[in-house]
Structure formats: structure tokens, C-alpha cells
N, C-alpha and C. Protein backbone atom coordinates (compact mmCIF):
# COMPACT_ATOMS: atom_id res chain seq x y z
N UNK A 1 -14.40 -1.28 -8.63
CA UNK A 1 -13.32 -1.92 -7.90
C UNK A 1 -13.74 -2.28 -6.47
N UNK A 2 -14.34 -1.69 -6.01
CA UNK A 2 -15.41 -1.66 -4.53
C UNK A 2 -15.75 -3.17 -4.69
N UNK A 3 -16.92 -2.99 -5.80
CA UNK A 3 -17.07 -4.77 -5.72
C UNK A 3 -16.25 -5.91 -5.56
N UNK A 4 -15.45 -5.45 -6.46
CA UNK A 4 -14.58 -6.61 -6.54
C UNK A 4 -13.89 -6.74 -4.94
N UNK A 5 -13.52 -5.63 -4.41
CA UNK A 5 -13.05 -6.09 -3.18
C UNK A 5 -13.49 -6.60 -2.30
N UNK A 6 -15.00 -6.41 -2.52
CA UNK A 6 -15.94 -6.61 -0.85
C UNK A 6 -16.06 -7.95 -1.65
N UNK A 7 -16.29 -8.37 -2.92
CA UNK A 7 -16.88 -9.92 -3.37
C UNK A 7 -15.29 -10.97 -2.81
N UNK A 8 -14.04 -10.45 -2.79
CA UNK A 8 -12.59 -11.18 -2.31
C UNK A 8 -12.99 -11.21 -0.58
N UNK A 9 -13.04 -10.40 -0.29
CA UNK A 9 -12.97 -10.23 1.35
C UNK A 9 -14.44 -11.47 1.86
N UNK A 10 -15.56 -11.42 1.18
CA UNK A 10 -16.64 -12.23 1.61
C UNK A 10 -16.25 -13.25 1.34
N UNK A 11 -15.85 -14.33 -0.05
CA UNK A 11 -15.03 -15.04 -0.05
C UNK A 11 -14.23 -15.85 0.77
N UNK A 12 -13.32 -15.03 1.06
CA UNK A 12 -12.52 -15.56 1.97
C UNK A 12 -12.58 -15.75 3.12
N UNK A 13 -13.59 -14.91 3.94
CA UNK A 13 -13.84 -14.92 4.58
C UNK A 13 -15.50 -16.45 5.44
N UNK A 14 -16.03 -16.15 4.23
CA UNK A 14 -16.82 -17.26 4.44
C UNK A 14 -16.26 -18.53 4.20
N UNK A 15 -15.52 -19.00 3.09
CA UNK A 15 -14.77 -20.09 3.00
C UNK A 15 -13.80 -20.69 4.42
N UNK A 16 -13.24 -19.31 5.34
CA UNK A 16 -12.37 -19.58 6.12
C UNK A 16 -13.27 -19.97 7.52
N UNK A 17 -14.46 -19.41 7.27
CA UNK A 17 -15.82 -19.62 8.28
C UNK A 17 -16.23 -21.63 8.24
N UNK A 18 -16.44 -21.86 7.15
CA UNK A 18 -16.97 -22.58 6.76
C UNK A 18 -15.61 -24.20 7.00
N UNK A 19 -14.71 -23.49 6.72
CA UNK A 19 -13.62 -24.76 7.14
C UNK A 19 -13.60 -24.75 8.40
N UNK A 20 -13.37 -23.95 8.98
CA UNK A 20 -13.39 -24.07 10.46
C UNK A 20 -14.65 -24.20 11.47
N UNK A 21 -15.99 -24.47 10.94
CA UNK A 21 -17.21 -24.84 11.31
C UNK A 21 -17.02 -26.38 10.74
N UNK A 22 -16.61 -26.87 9.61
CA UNK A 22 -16.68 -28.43 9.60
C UNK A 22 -15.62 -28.79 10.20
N UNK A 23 -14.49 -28.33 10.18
CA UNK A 23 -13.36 -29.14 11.42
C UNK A 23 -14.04 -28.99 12.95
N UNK A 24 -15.03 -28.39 13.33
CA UNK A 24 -15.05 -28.76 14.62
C UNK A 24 -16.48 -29.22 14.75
N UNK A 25 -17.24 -30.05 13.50
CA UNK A 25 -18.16 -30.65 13.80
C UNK A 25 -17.40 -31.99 13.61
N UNK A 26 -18.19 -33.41 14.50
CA UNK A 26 -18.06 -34.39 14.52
C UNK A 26 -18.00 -34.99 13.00
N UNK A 27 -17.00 -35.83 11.95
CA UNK A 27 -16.77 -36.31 10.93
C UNK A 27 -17.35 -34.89 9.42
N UNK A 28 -17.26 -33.87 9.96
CA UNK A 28 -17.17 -32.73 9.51
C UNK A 28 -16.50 -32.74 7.83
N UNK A 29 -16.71 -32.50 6.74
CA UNK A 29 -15.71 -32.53 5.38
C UNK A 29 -15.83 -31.10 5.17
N UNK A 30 -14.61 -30.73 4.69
CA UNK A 30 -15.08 -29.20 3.95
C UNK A 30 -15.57 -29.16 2.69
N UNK A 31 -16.82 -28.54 2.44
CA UNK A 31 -16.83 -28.24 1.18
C UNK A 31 -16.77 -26.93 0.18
N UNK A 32 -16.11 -26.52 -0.44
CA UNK A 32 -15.91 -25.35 -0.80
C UNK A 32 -17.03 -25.17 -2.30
N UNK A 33 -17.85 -25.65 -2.57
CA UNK A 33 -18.78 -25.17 -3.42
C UNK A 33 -19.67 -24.84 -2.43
N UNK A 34 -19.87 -24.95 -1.04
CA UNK A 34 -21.66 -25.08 -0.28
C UNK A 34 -20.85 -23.45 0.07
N UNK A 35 -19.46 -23.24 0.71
CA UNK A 35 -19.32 -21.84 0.95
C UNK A 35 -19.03 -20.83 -0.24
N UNK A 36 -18.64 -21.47 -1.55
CA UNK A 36 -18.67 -20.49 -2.54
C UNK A 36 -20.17 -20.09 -2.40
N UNK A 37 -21.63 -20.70 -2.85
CA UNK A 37 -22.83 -20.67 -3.22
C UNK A 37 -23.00 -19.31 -1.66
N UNK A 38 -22.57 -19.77 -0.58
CA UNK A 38 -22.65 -18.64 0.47
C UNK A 38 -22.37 -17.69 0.80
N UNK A 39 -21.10 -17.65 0.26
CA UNK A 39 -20.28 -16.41 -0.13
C UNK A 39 -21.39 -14.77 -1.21
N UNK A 40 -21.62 -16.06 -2.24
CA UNK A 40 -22.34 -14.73 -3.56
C UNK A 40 -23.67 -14.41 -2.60
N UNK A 41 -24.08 -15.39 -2.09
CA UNK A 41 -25.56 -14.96 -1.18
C UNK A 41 -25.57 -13.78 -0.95
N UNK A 42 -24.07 -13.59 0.21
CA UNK A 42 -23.93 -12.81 1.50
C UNK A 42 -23.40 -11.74 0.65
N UNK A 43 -22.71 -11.77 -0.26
CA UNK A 43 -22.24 -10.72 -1.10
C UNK A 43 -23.31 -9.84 -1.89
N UNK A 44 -24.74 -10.45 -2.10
CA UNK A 44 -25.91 -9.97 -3.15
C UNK A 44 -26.22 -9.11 -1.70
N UNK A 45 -26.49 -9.57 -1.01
CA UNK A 45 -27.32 -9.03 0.27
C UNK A 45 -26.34 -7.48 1.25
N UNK A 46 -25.37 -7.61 1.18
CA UNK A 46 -24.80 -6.75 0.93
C UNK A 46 -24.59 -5.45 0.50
N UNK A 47 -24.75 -5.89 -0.84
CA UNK A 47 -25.01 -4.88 -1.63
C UNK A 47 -26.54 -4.40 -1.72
N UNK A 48 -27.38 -5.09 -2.02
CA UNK A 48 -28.57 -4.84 -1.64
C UNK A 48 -28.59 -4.04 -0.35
N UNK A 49 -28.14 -3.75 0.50
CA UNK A 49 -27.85 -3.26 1.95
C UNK A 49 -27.59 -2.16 1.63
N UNK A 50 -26.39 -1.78 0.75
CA UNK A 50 -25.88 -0.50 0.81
C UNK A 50 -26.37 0.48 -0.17
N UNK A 51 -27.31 -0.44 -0.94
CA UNK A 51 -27.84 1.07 -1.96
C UNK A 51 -29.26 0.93 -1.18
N UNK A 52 -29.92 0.40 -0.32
CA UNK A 52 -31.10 0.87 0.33
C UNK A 52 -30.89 1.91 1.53
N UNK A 53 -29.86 1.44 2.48
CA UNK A 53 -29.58 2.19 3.52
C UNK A 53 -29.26 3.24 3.25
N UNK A 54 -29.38 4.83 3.75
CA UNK A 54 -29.69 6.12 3.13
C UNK A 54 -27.94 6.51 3.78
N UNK A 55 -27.07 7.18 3.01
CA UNK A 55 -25.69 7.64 3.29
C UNK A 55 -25.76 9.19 3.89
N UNK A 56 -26.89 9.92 4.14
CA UNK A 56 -27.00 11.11 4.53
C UNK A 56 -26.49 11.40 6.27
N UNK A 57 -26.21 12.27 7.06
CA UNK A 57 -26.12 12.31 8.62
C UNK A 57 -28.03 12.75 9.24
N UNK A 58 -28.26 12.17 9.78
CA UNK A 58 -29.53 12.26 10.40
C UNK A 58 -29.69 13.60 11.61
N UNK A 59 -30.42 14.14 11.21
CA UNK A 59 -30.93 15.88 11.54
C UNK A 59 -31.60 15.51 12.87
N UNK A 60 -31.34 16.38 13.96
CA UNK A 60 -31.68 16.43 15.33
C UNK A 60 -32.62 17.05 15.20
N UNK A 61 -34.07 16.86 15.82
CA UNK A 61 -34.59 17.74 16.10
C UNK A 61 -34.89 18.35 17.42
């Protein structure tokens, strides 16, 4: 269920990135397949992120 939430939240979030980067370029269109394709990117990488990065607390020496 994790996935599924973080894959909604990237989503929407890049889509809402992505409209509002072509409205404020000059003759700008939105396209919502170039931010879907960006969305799964940022979503693979992600995850890739969180099963490499180690979840333990780091020991003082």
C-alpha cells in the first residue's frame, strides 16, 4: 500500500510541477504523457533509494 501511495503523491505532484513549468514558459502546452513518463522515473528512483539507504541509527564513536 506504501507504493501505491508514494506512486499517487509523485504523480500528482510532478504532473502539478510540470503544468505549472509550461504555463510560465513562453507558448508553453502541457503535456501530461512527458510528466506521466516522469513521474514512474522519479518513482523507480525512489524506491531504488529506500531499499539501498541503510534504516539503522548510526553509532557514535
Amino acid at each position: 500500500m506504501r507504493y501505491f501511495w508514494t506512486f499517487f503523491w509523485v504523480f500528482v505532484l510532478v504532473q502539478m510541477l510540470s503544468y505549472v513549468v509550461s504555463s510560465m514558459t513562453e507558448g508553453g502546452v502541457f503535456n501530461f504523457q512527458s510528466g506521466a513518463i516522469v513521474s514512474v522515473g522519479i518513482f523507480i528512483l525512489i524506491v531504488i533509494a529506500t531499499a539501498v539507504l541503510p534504516n539503522d541509527p548510526v553509532e557514535k564513536h
